[in-house]
N, C-alpha and C. Protein backbone atom coordinates (compact mmCIF):
# COMPACT_ATOMS: atom_id res chain seq x y z
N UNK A 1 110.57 79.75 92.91
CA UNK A 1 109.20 79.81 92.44
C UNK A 1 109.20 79.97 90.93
N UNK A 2 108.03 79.54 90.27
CA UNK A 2 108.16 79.45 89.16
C UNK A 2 107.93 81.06 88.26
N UNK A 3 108.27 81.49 87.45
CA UNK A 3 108.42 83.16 87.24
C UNK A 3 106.62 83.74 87.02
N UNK A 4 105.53 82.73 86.57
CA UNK A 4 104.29 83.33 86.54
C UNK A 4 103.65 82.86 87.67
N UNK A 5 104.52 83.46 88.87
CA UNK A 5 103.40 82.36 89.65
C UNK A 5 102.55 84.01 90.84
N UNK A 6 102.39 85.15 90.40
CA UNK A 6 101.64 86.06 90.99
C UNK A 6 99.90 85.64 90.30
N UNK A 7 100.17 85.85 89.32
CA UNK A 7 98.79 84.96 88.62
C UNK A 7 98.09 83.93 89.26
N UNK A 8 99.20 82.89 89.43
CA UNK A 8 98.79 81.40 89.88
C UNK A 8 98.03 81.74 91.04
N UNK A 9 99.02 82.57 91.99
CA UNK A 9 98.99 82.81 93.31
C UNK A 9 97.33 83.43 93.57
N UNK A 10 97.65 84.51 92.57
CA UNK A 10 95.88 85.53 92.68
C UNK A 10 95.09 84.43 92.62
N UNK A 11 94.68 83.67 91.33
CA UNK A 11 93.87 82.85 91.55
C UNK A 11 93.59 81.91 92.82
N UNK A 12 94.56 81.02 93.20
CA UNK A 12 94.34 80.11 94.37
C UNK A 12 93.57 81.13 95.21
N UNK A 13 94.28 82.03 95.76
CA UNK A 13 93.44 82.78 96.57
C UNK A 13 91.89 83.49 96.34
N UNK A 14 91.83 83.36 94.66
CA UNK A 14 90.44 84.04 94.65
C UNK A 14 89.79 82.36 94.96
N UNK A 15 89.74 81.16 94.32
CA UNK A 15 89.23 80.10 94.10
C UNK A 15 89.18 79.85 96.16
N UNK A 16 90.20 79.99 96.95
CA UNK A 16 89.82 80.14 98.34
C UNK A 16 89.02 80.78 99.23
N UNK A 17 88.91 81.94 98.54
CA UNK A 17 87.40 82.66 99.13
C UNK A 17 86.67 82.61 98.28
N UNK A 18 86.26 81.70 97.11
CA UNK A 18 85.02 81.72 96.79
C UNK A 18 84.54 82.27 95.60
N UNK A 19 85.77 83.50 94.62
CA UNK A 19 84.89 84.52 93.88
C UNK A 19 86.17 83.94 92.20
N UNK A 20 86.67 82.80 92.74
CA UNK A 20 87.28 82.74 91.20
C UNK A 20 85.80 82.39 90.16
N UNK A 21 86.62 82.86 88.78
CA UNK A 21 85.31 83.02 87.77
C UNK A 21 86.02 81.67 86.69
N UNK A 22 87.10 80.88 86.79
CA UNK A 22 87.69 80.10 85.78
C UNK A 22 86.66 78.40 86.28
N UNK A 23 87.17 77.73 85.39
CA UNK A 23 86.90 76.49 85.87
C UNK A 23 87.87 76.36 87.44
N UNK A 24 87.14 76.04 88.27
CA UNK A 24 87.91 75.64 89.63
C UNK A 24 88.52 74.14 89.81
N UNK A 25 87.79 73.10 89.18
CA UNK A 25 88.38 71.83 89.29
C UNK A 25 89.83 71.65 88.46
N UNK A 26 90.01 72.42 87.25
CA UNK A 26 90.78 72.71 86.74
C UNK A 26 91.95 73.46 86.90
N UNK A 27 91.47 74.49 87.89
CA UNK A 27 92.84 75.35 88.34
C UNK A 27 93.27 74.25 89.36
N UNK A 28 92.26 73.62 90.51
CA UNK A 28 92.93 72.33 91.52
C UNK A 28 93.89 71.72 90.53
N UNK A 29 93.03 70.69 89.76
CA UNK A 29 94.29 69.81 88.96
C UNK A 29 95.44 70.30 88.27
N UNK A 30 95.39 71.54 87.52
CA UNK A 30 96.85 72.04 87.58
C UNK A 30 97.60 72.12 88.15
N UNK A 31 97.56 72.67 89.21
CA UNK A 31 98.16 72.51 90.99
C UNK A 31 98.61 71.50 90.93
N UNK A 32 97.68 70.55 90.96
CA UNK A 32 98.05 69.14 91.54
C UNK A 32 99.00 68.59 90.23
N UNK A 33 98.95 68.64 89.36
CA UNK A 33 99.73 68.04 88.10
C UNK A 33 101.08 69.20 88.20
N UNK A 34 101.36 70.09 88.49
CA UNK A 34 102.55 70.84 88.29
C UNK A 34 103.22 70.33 89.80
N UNK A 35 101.99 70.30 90.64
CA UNK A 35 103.19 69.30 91.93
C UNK A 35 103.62 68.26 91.62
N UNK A 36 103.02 67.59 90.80
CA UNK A 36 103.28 66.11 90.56
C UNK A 36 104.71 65.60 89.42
N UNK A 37 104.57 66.60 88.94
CA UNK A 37 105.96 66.69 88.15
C UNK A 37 107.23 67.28 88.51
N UNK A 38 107.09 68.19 89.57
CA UNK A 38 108.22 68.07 90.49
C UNK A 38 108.26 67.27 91.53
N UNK A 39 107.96 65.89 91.98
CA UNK A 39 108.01 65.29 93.34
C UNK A 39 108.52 63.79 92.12
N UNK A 40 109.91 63.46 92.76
CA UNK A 40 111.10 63.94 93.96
C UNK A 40 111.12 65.08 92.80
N UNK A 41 111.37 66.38 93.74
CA UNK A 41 112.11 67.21 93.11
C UNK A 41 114.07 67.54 93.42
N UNK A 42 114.26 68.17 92.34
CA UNK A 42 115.65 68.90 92.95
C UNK A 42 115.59 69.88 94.13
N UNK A 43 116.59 69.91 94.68
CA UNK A 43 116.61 71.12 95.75
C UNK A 43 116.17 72.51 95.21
N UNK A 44 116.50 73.01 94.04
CA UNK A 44 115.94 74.24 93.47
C UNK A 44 114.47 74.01 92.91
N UNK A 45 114.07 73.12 92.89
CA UNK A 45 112.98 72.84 92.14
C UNK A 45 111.65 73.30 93.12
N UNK A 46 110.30 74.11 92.79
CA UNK A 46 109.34 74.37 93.20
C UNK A 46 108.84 74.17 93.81
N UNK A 47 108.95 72.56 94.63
CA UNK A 47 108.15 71.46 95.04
C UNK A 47 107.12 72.36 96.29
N UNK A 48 107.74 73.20 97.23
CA UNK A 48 107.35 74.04 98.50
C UNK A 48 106.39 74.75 97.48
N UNK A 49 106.61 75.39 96.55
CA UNK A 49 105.46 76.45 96.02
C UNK A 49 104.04 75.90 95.87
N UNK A 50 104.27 74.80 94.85
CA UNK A 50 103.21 73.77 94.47
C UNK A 50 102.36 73.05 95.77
N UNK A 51 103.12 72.69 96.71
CA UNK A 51 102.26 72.03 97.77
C UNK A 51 101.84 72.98 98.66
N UNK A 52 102.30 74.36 98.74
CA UNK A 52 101.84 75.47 99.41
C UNK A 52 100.34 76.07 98.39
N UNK A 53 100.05 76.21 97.17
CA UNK A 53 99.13 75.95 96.13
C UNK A 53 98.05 74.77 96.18
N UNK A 54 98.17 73.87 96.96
CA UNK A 54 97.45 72.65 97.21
C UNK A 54 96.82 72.89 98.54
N UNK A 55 97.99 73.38 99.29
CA UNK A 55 97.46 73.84 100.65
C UNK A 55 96.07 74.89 100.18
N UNK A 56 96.67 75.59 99.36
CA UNK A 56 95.59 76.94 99.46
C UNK A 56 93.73 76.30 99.14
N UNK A 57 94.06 75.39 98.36
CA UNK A 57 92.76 75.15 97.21
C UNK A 57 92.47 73.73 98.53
N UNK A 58 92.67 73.78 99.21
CA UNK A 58 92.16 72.67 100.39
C UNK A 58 90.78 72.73 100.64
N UNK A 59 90.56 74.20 101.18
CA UNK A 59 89.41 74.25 101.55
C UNK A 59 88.15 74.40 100.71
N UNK A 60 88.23 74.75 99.24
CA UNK A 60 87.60 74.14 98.18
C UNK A 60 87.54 72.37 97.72
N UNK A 61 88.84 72.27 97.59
CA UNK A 61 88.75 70.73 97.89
C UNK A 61 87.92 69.98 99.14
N UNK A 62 87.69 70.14 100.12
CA UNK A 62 87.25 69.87 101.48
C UNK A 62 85.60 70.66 101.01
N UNK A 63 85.56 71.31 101.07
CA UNK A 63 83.99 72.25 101.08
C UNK A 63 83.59 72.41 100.24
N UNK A 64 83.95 72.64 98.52
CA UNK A 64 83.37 73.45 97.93
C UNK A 64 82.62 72.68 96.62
N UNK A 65 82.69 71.37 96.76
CA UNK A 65 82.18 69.88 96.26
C UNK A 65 82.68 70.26 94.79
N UNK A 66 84.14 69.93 94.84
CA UNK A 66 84.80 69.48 93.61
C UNK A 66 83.98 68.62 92.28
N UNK A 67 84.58 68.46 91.40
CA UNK A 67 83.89 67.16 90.74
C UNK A 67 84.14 65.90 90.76
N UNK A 68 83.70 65.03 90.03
CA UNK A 68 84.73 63.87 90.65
C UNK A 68 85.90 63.57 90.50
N UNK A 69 86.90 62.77 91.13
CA UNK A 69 88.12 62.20 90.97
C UNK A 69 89.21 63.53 91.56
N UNK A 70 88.56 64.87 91.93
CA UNK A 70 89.37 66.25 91.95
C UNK A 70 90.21 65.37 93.39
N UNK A 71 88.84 65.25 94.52
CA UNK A 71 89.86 65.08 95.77
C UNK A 71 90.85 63.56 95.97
N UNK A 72 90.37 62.66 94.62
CA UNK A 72 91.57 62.02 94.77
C UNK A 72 92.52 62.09 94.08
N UNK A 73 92.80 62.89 93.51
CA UNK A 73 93.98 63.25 92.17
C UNK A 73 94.61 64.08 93.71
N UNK A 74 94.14 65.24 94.32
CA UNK A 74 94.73 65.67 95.37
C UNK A 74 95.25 64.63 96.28
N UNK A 75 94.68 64.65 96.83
CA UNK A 75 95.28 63.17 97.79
C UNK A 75 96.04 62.45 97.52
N UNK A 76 96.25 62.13 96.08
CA UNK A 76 97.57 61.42 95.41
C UNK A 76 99.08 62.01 95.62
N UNK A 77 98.74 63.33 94.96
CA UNK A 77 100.04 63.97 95.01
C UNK A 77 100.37 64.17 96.11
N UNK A 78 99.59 65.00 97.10
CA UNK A 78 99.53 65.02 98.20
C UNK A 78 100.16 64.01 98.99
N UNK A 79 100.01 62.84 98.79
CA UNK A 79 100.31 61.26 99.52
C UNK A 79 101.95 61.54 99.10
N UNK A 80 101.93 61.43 97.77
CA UNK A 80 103.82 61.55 97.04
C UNK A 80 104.39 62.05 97.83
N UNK A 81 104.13 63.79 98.04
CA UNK A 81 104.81 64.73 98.89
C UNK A 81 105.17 64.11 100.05
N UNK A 82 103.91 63.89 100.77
CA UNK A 82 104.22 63.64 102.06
C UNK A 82 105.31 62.69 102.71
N UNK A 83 105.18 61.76 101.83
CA UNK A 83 106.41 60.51 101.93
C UNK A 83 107.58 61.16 101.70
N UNK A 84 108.44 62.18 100.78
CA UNK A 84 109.09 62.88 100.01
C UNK A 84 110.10 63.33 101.08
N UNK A 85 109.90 63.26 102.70
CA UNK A 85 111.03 63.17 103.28
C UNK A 85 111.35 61.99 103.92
N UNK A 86 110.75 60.84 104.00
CA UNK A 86 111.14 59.57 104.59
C UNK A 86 111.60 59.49 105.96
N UNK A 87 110.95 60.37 106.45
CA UNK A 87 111.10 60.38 107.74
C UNK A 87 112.72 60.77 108.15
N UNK A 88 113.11 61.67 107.44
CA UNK A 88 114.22 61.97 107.50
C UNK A 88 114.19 62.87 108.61
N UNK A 89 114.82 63.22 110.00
CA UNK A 89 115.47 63.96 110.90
C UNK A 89 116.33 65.63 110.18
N UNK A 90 116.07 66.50 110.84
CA UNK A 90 116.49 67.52 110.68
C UNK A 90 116.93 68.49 111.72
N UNK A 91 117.78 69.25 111.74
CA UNK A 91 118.43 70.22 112.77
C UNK A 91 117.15 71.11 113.68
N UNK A 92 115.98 71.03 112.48
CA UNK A 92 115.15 72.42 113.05
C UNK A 92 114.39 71.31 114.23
N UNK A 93 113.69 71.99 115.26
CA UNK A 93 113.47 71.39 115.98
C UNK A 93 111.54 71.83 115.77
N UNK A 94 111.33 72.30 114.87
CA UNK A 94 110.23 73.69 115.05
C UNK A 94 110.16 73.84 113.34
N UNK A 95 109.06 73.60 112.78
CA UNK A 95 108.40 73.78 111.59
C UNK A 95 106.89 74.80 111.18
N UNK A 96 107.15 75.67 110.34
CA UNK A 96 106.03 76.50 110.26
C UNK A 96 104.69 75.71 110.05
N UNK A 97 104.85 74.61 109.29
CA UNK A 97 103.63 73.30 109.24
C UNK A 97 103.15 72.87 110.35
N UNK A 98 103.77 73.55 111.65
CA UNK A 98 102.99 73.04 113.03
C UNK A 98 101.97 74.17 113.37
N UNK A 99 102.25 75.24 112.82
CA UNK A 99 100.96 76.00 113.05
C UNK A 99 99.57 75.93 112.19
N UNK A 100 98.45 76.21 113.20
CA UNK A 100 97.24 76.04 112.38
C UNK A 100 97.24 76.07 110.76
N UNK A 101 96.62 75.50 110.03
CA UNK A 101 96.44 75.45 108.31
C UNK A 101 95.65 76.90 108.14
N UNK A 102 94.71 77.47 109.07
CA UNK A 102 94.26 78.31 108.42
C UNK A 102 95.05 79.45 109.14
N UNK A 103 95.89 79.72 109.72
CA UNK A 103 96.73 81.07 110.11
C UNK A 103 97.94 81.03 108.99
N UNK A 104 98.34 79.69 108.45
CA UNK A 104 99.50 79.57 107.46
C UNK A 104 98.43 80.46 106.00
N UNK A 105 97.19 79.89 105.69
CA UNK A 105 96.71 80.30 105.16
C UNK A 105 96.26 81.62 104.36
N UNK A 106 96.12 82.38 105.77
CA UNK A 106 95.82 83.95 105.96
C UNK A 106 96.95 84.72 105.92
N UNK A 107 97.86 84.06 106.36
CA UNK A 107 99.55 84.80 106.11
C UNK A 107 100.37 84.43 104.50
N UNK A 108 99.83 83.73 103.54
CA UNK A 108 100.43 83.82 102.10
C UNK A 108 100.51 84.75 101.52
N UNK A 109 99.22 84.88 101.33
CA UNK A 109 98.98 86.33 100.42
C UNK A 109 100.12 87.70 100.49
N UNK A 110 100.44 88.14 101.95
CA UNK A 110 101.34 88.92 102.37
C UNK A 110 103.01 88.42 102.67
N UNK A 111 102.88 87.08 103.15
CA UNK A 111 103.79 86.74 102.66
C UNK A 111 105.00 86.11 101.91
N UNK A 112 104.03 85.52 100.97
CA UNK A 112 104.48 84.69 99.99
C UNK A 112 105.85 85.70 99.72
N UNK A 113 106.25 87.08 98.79
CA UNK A 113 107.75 87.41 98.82
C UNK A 113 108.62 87.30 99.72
N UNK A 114 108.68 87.13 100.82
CA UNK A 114 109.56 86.83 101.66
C UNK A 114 109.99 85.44 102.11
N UNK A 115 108.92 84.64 101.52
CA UNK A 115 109.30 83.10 101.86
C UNK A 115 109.94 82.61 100.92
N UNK A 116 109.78 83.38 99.32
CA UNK A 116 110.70 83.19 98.26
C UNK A 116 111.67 83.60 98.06
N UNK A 117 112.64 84.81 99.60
CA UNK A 117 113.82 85.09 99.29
C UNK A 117 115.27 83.86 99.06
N UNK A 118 116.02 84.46 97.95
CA UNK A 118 116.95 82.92 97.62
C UNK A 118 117.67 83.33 99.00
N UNK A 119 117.97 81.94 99.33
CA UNK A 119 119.12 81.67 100.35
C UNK A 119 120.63 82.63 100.91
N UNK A 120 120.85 82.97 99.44
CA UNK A 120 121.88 84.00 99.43
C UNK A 120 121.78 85.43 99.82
N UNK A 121 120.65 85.85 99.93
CA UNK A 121 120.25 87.02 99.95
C UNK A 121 120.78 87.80 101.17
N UNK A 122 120.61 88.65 101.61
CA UNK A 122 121.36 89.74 102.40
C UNK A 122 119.82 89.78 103.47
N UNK A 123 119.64 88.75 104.67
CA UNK A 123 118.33 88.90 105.07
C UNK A 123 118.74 89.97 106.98
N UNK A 124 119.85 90.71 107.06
CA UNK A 124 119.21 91.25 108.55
C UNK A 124 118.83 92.06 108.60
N UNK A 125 117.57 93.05 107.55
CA UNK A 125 116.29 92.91 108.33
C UNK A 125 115.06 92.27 107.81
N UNK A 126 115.47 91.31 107.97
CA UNK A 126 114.21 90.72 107.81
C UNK A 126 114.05 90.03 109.40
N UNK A 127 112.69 90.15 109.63
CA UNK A 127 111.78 90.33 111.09
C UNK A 127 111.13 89.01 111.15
N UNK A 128 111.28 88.93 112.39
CA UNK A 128 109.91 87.31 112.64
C UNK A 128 109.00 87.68 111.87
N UNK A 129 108.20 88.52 112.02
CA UNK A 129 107.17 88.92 111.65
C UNK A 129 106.26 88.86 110.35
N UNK A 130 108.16 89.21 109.23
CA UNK A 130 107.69 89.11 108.10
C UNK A 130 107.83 87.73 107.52
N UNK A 131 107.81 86.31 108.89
CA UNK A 131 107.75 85.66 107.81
C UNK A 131 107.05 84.66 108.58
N UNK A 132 106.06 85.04 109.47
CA UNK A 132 105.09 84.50 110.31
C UNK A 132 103.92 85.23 110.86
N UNK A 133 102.84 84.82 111.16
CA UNK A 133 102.00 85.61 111.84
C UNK A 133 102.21 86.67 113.21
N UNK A 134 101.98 87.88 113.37
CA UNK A 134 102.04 88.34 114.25
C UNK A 134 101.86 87.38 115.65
N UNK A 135 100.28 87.40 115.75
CA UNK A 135 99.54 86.78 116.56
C UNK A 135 100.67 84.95 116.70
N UNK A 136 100.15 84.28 115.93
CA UNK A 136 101.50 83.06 115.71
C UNK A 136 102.98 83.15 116.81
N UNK A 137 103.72 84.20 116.57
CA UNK A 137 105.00 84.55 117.13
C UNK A 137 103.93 84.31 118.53
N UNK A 138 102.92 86.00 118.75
CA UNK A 138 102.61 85.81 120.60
C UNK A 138 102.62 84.36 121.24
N UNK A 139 101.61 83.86 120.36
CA UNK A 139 101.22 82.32 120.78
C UNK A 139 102.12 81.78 121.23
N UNK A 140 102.98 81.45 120.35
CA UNK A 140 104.31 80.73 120.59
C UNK A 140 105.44 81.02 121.36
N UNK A 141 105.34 82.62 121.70
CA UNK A 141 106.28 83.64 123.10
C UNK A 141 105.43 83.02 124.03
N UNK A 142 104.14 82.82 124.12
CA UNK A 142 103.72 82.68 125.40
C UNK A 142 103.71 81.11 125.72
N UNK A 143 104.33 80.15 124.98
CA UNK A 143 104.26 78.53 125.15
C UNK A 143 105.75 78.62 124.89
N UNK A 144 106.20 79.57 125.18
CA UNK A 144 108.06 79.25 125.06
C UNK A 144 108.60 78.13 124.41
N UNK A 145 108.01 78.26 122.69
CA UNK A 145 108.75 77.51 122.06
C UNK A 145 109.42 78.03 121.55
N UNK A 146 110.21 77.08 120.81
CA UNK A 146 111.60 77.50 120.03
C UNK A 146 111.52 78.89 119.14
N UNK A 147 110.79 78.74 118.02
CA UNK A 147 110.22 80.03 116.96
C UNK A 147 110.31 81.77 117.50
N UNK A 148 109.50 81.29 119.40
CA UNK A 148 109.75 82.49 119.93
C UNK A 148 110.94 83.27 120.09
N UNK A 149 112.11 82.54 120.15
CA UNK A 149 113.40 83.21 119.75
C UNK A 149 114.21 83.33 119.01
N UNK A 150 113.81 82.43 117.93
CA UNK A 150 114.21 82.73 116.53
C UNK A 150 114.22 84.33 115.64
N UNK A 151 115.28 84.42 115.02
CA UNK A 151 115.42 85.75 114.24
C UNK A 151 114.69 85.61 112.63
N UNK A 152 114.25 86.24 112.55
CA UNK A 152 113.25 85.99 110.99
C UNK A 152 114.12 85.24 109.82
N UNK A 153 115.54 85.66 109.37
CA UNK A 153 116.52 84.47 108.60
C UNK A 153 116.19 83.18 109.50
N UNK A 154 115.99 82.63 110.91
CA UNK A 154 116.05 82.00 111.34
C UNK A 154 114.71 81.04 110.63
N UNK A 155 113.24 81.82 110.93
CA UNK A 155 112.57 81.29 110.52
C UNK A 155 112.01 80.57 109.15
N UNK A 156 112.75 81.80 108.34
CA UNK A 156 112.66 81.76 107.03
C UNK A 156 113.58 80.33 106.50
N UNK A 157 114.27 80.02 107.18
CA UNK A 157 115.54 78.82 107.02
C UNK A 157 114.45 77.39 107.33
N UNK A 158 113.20 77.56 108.46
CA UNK A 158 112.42 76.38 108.24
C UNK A 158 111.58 76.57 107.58
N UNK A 159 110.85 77.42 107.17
CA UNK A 159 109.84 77.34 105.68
C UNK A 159 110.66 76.77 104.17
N UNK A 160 112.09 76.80 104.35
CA UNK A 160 112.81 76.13 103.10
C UNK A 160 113.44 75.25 103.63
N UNK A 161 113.52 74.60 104.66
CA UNK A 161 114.16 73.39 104.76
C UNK A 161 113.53 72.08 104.29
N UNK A 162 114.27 71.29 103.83
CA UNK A 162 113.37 70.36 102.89
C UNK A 162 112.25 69.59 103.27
N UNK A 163 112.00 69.63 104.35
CA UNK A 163 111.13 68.56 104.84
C UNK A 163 109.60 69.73 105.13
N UNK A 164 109.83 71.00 105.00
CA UNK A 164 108.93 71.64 104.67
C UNK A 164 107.56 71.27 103.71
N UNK A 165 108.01 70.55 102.55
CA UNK A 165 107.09 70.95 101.80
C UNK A 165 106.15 69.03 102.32
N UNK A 166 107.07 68.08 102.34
CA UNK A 166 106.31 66.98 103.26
C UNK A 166 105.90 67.44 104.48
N UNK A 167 105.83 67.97 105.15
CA UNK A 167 105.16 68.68 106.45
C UNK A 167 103.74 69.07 105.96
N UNK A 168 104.25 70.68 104.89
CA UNK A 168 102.74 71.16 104.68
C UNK A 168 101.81 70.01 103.83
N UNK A 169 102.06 68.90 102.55
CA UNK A 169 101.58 68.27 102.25
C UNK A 169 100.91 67.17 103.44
N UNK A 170 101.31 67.18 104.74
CA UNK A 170 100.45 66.41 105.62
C UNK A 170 99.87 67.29 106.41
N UNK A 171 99.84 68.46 106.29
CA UNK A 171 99.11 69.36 106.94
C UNK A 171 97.36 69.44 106.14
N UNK A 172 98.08 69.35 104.86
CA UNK A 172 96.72 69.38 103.57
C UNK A 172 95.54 68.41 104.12
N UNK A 173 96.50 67.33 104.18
CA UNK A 173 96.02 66.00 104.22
C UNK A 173 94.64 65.82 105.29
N UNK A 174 95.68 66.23 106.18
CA UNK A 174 94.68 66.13 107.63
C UNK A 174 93.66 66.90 107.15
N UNK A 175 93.60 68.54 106.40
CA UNK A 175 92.67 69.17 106.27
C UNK A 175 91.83 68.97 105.58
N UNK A 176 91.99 67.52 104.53
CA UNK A 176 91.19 67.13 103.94
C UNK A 176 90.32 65.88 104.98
N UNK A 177 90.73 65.51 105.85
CA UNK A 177 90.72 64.66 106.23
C UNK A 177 91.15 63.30 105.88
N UNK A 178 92.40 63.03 105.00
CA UNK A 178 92.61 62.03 104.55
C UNK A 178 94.02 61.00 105.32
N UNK A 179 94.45 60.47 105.03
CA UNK A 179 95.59 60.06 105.55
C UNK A 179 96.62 59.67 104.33
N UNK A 180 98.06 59.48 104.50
CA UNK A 180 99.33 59.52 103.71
C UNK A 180 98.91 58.18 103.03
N UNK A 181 98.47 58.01 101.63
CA UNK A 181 98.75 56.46 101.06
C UNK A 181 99.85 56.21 100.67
């Protein structure tokens, strides 16, 4: 993640419920222009932060009648991302981008530090919990999918697997109602 991004972060979330006081079309297109300059990104490179930031400002984008050109400058980058794994196949069988947009939503705020632990890190204890919705995990214990027995390093391994951040960028999408150009 990029080192000022608690700031970034506060804002998206104030501009998501409603009470940011900055220009809002402007904090969107930043978003969208700082995703856009990492896509293709490097493997260390931000790309998950930025389209998780796009995710957030969705429902302003979608509801909160942008100005013009906002929801297609989104949709652009958005479109980039999404292509950005080429339909590439992966080990995980189970992606946090399959759960609802607005439970991924409601779970940033709390756990955005834990989805930014580096790879190397020393994670057993870290808990399903802390890196998914409570409620989310039940759901998913009670439809015996995969996630339900996953160990929280486990989970935390598909919120950074690369095809993550093309996942949530078509998660956006749909929530805009748009489709991948």
């Amino acid at each position: 993640m990029p080192d000022d991004w608690q700031p970034l972060f506060d804002g998206w979330e104030d501009l998501r419920h409603g009470y940011h006081y900055g220009d809002k079309d402007e904090t969107v297109r930043d978003c969208a222009r700082r995703l856009d300059a990492t896509v293709p990104g490097a493997e260390e490179s931000p790309v998950l932060f930025w389209t998780l930031g796009l995710l957030m400002l969705t429902p302003y984008v979608a509801f909160g009648e942008p100005g013009p050109g906002v929801k297609d400058e989104v949709v652009g980058v958005l479109s980039r991302v999404a292509r950005g794994d080429d339909g590439q196949a992966c080990a995980h069988g189970w992606h946090p981008y399959d759960i609802e947009v607005d439970d991924v939503l409601e779970f940033l705020p709390a756990g955005l530090d834990e989805l930014s632990a580096p790879a190397d890190q020393d994670l057993d204890d870290l808990l399903p919990e802390h890196v998914l919705p409570a409620h989310c995990l039940e759901e998913l214990e009670d439809q015996e999918a995969e996630p339900a027995s996953l160990s929280g390093p486990e989970i935390l391994a598909r919120w950074q697997c690369p095809r993550a951040a093309s996942g949530f960028a078509r998660a956006a999408l749909d929530y805009l109602g748009a489709t991948v150009r």
